[in-house]
Protein backbone atom coordinates (compact mmCIF):
# COMPACT_ATOMS: atom_id res chain seq x y z
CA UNK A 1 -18.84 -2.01 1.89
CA UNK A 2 -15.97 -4.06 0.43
CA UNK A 3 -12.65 -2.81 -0.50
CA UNK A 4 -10.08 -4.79 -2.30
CA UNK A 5 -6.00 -3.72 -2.55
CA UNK A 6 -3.59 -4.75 -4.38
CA UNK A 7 -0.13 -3.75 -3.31
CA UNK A 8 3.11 -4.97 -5.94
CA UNK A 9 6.79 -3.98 -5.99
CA UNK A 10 9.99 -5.98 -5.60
CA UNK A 11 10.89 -8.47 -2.72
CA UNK A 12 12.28 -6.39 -0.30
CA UNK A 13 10.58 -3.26 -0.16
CA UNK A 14 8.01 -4.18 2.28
CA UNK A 15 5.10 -4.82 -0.61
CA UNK A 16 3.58 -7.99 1.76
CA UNK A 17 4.36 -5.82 5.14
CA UNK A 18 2.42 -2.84 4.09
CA UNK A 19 -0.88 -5.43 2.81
CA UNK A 20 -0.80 -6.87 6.16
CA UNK A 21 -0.25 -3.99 8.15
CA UNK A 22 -3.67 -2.99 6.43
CA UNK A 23 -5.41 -6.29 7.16
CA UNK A 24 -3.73 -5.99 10.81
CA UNK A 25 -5.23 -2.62 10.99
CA UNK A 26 -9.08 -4.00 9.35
CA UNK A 27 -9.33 -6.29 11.69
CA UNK A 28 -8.57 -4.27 14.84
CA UNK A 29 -11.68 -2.48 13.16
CA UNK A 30 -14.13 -5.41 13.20
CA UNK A 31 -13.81 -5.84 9.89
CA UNK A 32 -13.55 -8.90 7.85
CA UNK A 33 -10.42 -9.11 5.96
CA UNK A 34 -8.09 -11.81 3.70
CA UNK A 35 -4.43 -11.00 2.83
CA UNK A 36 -3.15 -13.10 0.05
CA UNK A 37 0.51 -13.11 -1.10
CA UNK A 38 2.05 -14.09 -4.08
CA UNK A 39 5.83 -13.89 -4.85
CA UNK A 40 7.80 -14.46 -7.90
CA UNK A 41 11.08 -16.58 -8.17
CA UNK A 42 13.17 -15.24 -5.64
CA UNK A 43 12.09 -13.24 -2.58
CA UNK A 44 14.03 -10.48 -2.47
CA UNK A 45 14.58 -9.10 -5.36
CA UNK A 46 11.74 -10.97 -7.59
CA UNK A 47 8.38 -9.51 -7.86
CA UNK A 48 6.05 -9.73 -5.09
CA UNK A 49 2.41 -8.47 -4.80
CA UNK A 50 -0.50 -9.23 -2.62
CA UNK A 51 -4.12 -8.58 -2.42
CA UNK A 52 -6.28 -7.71 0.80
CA UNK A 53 -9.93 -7.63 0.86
CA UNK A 54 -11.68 -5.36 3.68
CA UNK A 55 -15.71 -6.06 3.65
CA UNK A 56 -18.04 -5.55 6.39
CA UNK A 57 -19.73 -8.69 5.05
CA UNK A 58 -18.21 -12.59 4.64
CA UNK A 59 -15.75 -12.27 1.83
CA UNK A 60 -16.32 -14.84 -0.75
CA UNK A 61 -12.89 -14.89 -2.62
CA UNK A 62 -9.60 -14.14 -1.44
CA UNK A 63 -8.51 -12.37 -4.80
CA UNK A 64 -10.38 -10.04 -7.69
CA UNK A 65 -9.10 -9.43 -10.91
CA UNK A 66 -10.22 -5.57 -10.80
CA UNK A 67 -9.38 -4.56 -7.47
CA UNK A 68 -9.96 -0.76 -6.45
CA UNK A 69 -6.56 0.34 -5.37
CA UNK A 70 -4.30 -0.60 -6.19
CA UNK A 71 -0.68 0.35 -4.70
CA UNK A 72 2.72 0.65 -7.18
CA UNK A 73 6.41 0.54 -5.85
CA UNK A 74 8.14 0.35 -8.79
CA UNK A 75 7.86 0.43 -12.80
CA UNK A 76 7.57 -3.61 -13.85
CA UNK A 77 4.60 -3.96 -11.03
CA UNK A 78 2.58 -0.40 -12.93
CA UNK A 79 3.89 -2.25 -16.53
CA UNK A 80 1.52 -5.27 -15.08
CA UNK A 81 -1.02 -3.88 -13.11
CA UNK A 82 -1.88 -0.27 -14.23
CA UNK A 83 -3.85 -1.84 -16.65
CA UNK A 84 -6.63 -4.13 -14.29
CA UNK A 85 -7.14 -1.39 -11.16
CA UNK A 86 -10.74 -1.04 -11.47
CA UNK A 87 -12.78 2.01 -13.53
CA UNK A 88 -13.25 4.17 -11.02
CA UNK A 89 -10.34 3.18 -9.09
CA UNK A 90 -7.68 4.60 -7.43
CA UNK A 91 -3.51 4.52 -8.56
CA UNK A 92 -1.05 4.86 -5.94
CA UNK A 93 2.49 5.13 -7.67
CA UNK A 94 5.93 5.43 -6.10
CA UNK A 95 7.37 7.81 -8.86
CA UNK A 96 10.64 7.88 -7.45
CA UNK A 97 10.59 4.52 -9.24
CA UNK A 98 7.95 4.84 -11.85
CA UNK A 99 8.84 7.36 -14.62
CA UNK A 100 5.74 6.12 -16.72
CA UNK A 101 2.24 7.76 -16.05
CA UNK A 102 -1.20 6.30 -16.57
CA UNK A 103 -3.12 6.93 -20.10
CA UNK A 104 -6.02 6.51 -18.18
CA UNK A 105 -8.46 8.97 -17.89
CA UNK A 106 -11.23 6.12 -16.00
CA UNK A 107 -8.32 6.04 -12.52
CA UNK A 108 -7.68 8.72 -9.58
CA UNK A 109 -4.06 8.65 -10.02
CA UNK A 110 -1.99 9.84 -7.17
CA UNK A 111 2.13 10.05 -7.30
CA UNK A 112 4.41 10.11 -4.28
CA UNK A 113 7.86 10.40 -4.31
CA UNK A 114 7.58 7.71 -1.16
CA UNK A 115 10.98 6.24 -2.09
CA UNK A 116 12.92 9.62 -1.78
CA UNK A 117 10.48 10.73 1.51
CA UNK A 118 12.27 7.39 2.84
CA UNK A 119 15.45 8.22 1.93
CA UNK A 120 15.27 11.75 3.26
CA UNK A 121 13.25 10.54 6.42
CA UNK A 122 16.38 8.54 7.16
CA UNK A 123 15.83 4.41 6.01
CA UNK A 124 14.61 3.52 2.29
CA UNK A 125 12.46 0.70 4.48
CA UNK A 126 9.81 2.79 5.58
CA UNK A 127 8.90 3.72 1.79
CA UNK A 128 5.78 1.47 2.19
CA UNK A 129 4.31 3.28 5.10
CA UNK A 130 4.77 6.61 3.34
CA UNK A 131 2.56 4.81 0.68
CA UNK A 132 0.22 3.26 2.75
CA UNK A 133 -0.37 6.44 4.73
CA UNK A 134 -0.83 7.66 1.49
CA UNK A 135 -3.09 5.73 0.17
CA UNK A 136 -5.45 5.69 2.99
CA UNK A 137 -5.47 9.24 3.02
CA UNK A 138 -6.95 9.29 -0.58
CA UNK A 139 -9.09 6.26 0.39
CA UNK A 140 -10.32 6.31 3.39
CA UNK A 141 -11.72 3.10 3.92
CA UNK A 142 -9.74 3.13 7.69
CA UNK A 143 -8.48 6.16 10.52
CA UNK A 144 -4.99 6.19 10.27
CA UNK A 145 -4.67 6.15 13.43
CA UNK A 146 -6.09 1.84 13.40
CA UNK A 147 -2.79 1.54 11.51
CA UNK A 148 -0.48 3.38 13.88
CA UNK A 149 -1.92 0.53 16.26
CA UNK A 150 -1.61 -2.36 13.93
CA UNK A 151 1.97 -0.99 13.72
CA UNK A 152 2.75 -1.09 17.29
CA UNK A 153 0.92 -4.29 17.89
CA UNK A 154 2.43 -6.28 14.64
CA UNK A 155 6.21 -4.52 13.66
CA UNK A 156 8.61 -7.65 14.00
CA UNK A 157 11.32 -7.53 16.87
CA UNK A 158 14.00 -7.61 14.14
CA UNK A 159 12.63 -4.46 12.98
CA UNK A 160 11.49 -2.30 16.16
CA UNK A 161 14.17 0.10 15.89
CA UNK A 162 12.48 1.55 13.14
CA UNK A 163 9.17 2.16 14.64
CA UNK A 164 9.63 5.56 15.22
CA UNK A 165 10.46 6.32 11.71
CA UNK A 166 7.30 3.84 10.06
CA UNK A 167 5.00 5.96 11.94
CA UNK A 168 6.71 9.49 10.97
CA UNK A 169 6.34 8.00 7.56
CA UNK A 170 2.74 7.06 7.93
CA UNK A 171 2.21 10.73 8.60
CA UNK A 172 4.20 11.96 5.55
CA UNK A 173 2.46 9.95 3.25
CA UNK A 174 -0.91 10.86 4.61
CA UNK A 175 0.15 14.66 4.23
CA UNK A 176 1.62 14.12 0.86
CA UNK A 177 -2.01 13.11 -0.07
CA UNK A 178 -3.65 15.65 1.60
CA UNK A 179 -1.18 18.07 -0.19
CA UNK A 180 -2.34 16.29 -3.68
CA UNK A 181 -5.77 16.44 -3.53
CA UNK A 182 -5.94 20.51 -2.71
């Protein structure tokens, strides 16, 4: 089994967190796992996407051109990567951000509002656990619960007052998928 993710938004919405919180999350799973970043001019603000890899075999490149899932926070990120998610694949997109929808008919397509569950759950941060908990609700490649863990074990000090709220939002975004696929 190998999975590969690609996660992309803006600097500042917690594209990078949410792809290591994953790999975090593999690992404490025994499997193998590469996160690779990649950010644009500025980072906050510019675009920002990474990929992570989770394979219960050696991984033999960091990066795929097709990867499965592949996670969308906003609409210049689904303008650039809508297009390469893999036949077959699955389409996470934040539509309180993206307006556009996929002509696709090859992609499991799956919108949250994750931006406004943020905003209502109390801290626009936390929209990329509503999507990750999302996301591996519709792919279940991990429990949930390894990522409630990863989150304990790997949420910076500068941000541990939010804790609470990343896990609530976990939850959400797993329900919000659950919701979707009935």
């Amino acid at each position: 089994m190998q999975d590969d993710f690609l996660f992309s938004g803006f600097g500042g919405q917690g594209v990078m967190f949410a792809g290591q919180l994953l790999a975090y999350a593999a690992m404490g799973e025994g499997f193998n796992v590469t996160w690779i970043p990649s950010y644009g001019p500025e980072m906050r603000g510019g675009t920002a996407h990474c990929f992570v890899i989770v394979s219960q075999k050696p991984i033999a490149a960091p990066v795929t051109r097709h990867p499965k899932v592949g996670v969308i926070f906003n609409t210049p990120s689904f303008t650039r990567h809508e297009p390469v998610i893999a036949s077959g694949g699955l389409l996470v997109v934040n539509s309180s951000l993206v307006t556009q929808t996929s002509q696709r008919t090859d992609l499991h397509v799956l919108t949250i509002a994750a931006s406004a569950l943020a905003e209502e759950l109390g801290n626009v941060q936390i929209t990329n656990a509503v999507l990750l908990g999302a996301t591996l609700t519709a792919h279940p490649v991990l429990p949930l619960e390894a990522v409630h863990q990863a989150l304990d074990e790997h949420l910076p000090a500068r941000r541990r007052h939010l804790l609470a709220l990343n896990h609530m939002a976990l939850d959400r975004g797993a329900a919000l998928a659950r919701d979707a696929s009935s």
